[in-house]
N, C-alpha and C. Protein backbone atom coordinates (compact mmCIF):
# COMPACT_ATOMS: atom_id res chain seq x y z
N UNK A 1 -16.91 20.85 -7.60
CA UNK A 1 -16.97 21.86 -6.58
C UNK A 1 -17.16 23.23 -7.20
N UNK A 2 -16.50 23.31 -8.17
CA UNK A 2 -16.72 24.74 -9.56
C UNK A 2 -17.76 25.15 -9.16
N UNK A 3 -18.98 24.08 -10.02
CA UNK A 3 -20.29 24.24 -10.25
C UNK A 3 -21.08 24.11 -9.22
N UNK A 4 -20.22 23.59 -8.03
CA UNK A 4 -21.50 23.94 -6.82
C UNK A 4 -21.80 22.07 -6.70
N UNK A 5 -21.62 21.06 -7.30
CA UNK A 5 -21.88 19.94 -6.98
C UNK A 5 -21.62 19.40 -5.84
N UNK A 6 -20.57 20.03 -5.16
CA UNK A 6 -19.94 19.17 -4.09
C UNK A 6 -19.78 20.09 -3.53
N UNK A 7 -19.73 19.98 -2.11
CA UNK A 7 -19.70 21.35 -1.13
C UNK A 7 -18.21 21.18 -0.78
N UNK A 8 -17.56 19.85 -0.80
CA UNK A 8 -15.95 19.58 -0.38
C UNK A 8 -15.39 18.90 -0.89
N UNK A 9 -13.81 18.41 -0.94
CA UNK A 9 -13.16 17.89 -1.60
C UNK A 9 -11.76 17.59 -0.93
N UNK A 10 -11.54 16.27 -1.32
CA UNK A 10 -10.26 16.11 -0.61
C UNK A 10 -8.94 15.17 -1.58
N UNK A 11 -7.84 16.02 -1.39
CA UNK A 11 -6.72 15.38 -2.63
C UNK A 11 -5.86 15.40 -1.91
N UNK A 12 -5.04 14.83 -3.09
CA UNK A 12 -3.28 14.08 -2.42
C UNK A 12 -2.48 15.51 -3.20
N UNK A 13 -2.64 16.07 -3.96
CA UNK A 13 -1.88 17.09 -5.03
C UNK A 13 -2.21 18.49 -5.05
N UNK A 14 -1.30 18.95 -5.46
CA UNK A 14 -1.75 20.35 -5.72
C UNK A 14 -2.91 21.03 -6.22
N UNK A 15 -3.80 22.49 -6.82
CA UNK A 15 -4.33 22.85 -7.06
C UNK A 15 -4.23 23.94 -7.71
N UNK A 16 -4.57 24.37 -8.52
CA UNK A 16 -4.67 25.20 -8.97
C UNK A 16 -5.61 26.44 -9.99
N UNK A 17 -7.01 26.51 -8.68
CA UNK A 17 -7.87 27.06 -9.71
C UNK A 17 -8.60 27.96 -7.92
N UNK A 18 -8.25 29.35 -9.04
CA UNK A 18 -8.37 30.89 -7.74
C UNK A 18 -9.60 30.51 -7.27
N UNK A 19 -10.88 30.02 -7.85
CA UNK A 19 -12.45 30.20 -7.25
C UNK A 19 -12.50 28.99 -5.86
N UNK A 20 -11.34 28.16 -5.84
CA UNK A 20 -10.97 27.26 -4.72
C UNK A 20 -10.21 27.25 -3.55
N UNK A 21 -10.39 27.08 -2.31
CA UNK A 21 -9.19 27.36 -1.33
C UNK A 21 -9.08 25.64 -0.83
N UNK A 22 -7.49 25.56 -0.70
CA UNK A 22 -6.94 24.61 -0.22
C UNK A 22 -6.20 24.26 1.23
N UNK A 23 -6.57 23.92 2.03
CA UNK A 23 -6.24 23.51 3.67
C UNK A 23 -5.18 22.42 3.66
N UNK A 24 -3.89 22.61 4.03
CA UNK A 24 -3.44 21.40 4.38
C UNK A 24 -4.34 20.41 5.55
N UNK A 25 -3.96 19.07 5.40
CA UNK A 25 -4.44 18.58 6.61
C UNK A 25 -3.39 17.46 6.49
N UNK A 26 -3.25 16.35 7.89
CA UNK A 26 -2.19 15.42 7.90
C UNK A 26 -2.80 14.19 6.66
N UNK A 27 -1.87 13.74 6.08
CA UNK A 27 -1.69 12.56 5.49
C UNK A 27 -1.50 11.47 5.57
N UNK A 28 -0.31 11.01 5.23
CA UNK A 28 -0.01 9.79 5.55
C UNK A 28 1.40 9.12 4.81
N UNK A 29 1.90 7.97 5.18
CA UNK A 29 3.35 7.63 4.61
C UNK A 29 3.35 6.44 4.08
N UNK A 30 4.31 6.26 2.64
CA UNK A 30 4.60 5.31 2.54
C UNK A 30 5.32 4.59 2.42
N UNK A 31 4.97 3.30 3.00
CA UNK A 31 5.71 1.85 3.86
C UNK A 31 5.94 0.94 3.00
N UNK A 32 7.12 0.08 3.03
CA UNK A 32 7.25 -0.97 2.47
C UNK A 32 7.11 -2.06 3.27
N UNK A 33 5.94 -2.74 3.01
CA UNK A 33 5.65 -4.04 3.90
C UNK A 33 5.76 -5.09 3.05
N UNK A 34 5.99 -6.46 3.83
CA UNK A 34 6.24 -7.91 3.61
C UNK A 34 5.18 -9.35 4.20
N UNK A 35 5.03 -10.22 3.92
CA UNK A 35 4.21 -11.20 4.65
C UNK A 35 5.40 -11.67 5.82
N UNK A 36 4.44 -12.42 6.32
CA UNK A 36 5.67 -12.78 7.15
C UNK A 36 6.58 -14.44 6.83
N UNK A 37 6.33 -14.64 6.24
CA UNK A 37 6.98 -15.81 5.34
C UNK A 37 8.02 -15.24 4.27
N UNK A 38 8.23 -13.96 3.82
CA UNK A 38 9.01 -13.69 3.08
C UNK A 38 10.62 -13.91 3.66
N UNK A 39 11.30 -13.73 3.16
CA UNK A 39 12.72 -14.32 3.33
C UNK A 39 13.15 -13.39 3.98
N UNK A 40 12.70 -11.90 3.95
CA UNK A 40 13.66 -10.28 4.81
C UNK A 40 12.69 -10.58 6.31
N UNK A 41 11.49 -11.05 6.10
CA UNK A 41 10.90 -10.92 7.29
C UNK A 41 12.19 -11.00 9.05
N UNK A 42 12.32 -11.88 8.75
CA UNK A 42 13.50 -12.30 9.96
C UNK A 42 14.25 -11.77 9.74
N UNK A 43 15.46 -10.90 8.97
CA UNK A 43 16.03 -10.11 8.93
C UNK A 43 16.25 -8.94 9.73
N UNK A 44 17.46 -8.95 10.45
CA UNK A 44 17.64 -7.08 11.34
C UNK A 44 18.20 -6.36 10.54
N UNK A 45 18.75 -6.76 9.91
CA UNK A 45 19.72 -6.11 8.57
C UNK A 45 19.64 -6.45 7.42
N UNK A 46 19.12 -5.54 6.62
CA UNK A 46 18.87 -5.83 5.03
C UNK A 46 20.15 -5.60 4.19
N UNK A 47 19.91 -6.20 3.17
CA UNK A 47 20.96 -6.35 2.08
C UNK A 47 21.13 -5.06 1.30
N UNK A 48 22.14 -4.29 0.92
CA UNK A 48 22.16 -3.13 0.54
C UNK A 48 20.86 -3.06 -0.92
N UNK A 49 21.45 -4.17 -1.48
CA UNK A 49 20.20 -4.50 -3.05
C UNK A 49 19.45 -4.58 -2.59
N UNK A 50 18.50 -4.26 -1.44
CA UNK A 50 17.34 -5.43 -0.90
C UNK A 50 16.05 -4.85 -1.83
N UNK A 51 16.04 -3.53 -2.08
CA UNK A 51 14.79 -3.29 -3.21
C UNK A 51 14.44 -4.05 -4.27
N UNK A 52 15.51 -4.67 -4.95
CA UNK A 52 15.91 -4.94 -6.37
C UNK A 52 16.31 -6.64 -6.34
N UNK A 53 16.00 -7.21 -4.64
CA UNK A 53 16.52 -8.63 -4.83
C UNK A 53 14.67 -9.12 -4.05
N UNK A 54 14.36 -8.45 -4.46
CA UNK A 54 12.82 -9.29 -3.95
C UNK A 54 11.25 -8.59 -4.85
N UNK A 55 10.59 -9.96 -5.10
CA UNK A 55 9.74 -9.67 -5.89
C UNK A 55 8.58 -8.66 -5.36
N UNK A 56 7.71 -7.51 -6.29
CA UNK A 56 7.17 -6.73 -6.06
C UNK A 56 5.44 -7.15 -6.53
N UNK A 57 4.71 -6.34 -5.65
CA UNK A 57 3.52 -6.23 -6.26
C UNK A 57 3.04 -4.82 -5.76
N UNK A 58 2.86 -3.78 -6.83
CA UNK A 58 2.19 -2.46 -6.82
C UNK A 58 1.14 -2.22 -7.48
N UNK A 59 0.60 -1.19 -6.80
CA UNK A 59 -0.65 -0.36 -7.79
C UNK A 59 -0.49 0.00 -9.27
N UNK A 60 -1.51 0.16 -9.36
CA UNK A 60 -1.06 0.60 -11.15
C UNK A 60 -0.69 1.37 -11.54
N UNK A 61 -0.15 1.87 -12.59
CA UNK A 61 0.03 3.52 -13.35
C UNK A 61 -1.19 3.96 -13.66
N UNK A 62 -0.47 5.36 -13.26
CA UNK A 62 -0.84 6.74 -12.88
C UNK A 62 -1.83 6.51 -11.41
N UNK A 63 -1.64 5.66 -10.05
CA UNK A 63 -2.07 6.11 -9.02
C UNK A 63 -1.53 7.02 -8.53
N UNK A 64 -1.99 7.51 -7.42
CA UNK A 64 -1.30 8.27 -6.72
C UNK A 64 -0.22 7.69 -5.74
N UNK A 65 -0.50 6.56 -5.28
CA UNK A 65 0.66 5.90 -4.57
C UNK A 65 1.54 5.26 -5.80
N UNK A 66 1.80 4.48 -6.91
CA UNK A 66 2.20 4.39 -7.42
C UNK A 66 3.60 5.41 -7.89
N UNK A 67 2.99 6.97 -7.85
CA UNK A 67 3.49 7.78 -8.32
C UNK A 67 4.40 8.31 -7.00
N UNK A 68 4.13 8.31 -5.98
CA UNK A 68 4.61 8.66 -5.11
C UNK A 68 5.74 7.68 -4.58
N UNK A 69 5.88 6.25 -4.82
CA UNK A 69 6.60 5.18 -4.92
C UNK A 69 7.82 5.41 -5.98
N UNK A 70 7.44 5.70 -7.18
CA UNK A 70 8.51 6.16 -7.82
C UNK A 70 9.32 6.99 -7.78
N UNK A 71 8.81 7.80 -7.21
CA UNK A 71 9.23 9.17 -6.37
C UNK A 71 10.54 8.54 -5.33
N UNK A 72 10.41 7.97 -4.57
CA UNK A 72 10.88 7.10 -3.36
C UNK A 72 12.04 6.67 -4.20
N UNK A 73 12.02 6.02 -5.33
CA UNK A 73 13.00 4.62 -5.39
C UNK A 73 14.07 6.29 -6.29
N UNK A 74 13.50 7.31 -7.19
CA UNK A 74 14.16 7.87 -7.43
C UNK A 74 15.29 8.90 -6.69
N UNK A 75 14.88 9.12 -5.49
CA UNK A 75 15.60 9.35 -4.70
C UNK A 75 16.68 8.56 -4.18
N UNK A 76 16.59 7.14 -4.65
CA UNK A 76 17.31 6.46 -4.22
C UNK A 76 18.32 5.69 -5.48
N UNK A 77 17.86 6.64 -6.36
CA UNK A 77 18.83 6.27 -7.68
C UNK A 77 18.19 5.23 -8.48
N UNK A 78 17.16 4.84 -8.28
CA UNK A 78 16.69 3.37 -8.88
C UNK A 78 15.42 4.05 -9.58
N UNK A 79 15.38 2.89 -10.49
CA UNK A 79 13.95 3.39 -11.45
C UNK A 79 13.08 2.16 -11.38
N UNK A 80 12.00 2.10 -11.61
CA UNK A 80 11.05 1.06 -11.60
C UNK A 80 10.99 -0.51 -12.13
N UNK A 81 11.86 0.04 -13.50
CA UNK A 81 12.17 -1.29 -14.18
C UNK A 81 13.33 -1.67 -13.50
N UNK A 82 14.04 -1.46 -12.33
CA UNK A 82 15.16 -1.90 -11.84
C UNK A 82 14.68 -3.12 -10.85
N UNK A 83 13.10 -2.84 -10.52
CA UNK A 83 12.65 -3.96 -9.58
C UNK A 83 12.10 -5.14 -10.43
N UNK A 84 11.92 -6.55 -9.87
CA UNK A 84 11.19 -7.23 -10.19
C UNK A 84 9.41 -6.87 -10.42
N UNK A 85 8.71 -6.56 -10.82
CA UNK A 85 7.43 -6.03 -10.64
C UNK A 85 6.59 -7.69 -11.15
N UNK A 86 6.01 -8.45 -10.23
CA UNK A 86 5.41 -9.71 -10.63
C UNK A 86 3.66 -9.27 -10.71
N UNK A 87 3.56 -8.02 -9.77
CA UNK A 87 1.41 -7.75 -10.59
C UNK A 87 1.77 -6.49 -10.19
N UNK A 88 0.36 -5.96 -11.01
CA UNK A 88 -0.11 -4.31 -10.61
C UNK A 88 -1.56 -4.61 -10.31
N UNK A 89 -2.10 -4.12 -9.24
CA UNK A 89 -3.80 -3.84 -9.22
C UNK A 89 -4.07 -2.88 -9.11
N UNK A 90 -5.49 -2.47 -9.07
CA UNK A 90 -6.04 -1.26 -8.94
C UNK A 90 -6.59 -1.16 -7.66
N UNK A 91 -6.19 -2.30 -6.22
CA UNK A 91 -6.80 -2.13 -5.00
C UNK A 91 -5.91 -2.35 -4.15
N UNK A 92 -6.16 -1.21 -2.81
CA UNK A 92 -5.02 -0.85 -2.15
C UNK A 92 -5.13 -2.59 -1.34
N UNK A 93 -6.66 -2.72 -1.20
CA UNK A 93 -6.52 -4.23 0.03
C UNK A 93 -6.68 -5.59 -0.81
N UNK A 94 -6.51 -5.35 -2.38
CA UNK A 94 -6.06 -6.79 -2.83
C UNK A 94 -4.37 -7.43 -3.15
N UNK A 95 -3.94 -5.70 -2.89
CA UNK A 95 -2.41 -6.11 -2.89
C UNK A 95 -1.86 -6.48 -1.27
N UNK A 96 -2.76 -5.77 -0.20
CA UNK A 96 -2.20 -5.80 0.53
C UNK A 96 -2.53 -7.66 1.13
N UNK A 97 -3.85 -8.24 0.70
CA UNK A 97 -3.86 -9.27 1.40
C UNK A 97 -3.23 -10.41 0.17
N UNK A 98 -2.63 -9.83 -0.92
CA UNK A 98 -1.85 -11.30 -1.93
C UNK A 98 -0.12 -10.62 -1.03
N UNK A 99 0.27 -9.84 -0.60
CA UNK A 99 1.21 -9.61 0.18
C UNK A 99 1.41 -10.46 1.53
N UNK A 100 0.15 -10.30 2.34
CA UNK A 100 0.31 -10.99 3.58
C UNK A 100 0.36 -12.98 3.19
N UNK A 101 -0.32 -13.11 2.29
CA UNK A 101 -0.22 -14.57 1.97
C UNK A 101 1.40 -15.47 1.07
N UNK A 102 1.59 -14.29 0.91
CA UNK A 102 2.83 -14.53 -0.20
C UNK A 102 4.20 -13.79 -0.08
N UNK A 103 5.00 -13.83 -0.73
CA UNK A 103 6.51 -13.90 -0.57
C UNK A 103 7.05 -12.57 -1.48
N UNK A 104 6.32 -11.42 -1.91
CA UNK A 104 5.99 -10.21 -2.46
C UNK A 104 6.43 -9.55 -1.39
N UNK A 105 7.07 -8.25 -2.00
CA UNK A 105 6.90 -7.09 -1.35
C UNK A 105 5.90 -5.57 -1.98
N UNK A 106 5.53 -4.83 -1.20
CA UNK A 106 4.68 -3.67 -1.78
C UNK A 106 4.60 -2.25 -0.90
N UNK A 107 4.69 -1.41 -1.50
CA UNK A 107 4.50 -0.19 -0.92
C UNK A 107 3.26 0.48 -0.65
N UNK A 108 2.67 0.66 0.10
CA UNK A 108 1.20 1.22 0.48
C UNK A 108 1.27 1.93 1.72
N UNK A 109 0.06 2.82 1.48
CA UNK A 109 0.03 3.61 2.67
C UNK A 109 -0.20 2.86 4.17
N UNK A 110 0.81 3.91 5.19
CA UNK A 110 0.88 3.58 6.46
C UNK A 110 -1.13 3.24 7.27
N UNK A 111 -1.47 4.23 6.49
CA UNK A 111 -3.19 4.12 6.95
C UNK A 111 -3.96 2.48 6.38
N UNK A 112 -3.05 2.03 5.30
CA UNK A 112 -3.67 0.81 4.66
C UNK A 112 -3.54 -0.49 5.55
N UNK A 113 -2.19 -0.18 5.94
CA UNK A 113 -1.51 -1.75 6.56
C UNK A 113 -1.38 -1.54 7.77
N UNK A 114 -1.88 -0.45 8.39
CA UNK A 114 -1.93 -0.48 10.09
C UNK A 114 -2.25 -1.51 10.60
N UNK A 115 -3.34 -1.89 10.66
CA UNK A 115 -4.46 -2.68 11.52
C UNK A 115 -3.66 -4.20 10.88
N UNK A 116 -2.97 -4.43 9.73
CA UNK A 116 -2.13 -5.65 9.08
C UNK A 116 -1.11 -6.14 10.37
N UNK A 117 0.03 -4.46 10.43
CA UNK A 117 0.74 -4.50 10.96
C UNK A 117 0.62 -4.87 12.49
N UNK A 118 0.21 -4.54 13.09
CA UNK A 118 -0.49 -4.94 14.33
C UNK A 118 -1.16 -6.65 14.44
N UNK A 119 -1.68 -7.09 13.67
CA UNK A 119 -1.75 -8.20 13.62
C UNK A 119 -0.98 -9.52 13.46
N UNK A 120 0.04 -8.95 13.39
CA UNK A 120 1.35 -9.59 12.72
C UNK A 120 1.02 -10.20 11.42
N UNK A 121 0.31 -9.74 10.13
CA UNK A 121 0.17 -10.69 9.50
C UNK A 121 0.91 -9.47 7.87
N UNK A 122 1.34 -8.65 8.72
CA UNK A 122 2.38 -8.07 7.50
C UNK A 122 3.73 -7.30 8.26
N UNK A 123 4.99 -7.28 7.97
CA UNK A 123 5.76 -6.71 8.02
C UNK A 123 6.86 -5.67 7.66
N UNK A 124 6.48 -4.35 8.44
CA UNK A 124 7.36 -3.43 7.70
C UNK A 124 8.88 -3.56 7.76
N UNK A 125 8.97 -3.46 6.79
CA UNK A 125 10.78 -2.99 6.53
C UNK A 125 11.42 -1.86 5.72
N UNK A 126 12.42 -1.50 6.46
CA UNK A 126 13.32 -0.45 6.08
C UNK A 126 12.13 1.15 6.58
N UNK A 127 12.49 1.95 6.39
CA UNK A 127 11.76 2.99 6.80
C UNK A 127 10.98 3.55 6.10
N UNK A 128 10.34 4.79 6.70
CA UNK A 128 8.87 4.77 5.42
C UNK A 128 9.74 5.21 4.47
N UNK A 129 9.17 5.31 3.32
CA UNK A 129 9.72 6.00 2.36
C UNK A 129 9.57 7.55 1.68
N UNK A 130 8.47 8.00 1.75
CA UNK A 130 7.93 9.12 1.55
C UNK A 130 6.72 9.70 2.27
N UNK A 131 6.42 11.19 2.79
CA UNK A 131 5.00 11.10 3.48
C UNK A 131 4.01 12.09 2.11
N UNK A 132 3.22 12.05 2.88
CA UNK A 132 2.14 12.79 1.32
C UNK A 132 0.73 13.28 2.49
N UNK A 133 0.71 14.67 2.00
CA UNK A 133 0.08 15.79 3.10
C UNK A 133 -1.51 15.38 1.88
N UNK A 134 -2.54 15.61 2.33
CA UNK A 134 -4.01 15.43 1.60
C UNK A 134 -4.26 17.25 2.37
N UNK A 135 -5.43 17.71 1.14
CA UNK A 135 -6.09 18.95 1.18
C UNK A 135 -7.12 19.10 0.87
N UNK A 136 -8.05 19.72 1.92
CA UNK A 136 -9.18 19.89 1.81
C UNK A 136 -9.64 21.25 0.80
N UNK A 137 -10.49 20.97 -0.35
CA UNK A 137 -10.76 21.76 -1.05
C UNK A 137 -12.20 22.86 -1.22
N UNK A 138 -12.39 23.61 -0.99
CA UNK A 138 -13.76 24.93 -0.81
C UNK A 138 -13.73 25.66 -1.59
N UNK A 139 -15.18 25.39 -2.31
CA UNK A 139 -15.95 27.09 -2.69
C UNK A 139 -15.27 28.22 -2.49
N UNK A 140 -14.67 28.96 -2.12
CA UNK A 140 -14.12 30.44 -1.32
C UNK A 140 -15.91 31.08 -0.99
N UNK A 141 -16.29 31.23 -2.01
CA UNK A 141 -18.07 32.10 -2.23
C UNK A 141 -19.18 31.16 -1.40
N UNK A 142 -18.70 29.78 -1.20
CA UNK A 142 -20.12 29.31 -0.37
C UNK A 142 -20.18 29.12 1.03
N UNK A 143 -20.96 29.01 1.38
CA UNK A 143 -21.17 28.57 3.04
C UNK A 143 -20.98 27.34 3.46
N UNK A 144 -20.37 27.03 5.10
CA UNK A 144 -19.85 26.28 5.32
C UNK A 144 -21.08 25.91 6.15
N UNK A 145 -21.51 24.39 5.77
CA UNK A 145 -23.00 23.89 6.30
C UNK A 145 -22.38 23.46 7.62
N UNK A 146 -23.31 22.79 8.55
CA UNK A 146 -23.15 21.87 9.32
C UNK A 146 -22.88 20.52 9.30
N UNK A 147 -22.82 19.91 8.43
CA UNK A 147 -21.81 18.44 7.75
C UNK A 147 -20.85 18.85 7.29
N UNK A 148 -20.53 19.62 6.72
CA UNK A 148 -19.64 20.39 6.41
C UNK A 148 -18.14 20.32 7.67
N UNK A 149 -19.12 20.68 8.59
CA UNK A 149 -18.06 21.38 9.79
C UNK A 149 -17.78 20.44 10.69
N UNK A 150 -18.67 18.99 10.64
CA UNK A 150 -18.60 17.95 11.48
C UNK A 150 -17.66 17.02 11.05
N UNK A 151 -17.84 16.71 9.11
CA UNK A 151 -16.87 15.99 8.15
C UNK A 151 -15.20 16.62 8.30
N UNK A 152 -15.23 17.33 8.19
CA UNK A 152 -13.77 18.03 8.40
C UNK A 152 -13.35 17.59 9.94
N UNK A 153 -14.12 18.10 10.95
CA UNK A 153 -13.86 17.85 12.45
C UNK A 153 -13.15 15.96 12.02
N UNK A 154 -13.93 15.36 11.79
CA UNK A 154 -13.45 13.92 11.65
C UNK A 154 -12.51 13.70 10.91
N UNK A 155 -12.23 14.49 10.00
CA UNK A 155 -10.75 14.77 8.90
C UNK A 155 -9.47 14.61 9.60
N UNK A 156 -9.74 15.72 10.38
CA UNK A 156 -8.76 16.66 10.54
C UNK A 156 -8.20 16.21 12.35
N UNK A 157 -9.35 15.38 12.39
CA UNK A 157 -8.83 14.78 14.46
C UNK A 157 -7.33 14.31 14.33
N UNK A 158 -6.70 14.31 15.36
CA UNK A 158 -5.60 13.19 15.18
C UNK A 158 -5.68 12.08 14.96
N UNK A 159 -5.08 11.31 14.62
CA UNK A 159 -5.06 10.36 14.72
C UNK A 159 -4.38 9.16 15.93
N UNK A 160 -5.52 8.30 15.95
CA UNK A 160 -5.35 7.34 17.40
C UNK A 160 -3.73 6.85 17.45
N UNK A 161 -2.70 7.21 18.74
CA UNK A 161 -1.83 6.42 18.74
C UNK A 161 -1.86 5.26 19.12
């Protein structure tokens, strides 16, 4: 965007460079979902251990959900190696569909496992855990085209309840 390559830009993190302006816009949260064969599925009440008594599958290090996951469990006094961790991938919908088939739990965004959740073929438990705001990034010096102004419009809509 510096050099003029890209007219826009959109991140999960901070910024920090003056020739750029940054827009909040809404984000998104993340959920700890289950298949529905897992053992908490039927559960109304989880086990106080319940992080740390069921097997995991997450993204890899240094994602951004990854990082934001750790974030989560540290708030909650726990560190990473405190969970079972059985895979890491690098795809938000290959964890999410070895989740729906299997007896794993995983944290991913609320935008990933919607259309899961609704299907009944994944189940959330316990509450989200963290939310994470995305920002739209600009030129300050260039002009704002007409894709420009339509891409953002679609950004920035609400989202369908």
């Amino acid at each position: 965007m510096r050099e003029g390559l890209a007219d826009i830009g959109f991140i999960e993190g901070d910024i920090d460079d003056a020739a750029l302006s940054a827009r909040r816009i809404d984000g998104d949260a993340l959920v700890v979902v289950i298949g529905p064969r897992h053992p908490f599925a039927k559960h109304r009440k989880l086990p106080a251990d319940w992080l740390t008594q069921t097997p995991w599958i997450l993204r890899e290090p240094g994602s951004g959900t990854r990082d934001m996951f750790e974030r989560a469990l540290k708030k909650r006094g726990l560190r990473l190696s405190d969970l079972a961790v059985q895979l890491e991938l690098a795809s938000n919908e290959a964890i999410r569909t070895a989740v729906e088939s299997g007896l794993c739990a995983t944290a991913l965004s609320d935008l990933v496992v919607e259309k899961s959740l609704k299907a009944n073929t994944l189940v959330q438990i316990d509450t989200e855990l963290a939310k994470r705001s995305f920002y739209v990034l600009r030129h300050k010096e260039r002009h704002i085209s007409k894709a420009e102004t339509a891409l953002l419009a679609v950004a920035t809509a609400a989202k369908p309840g």
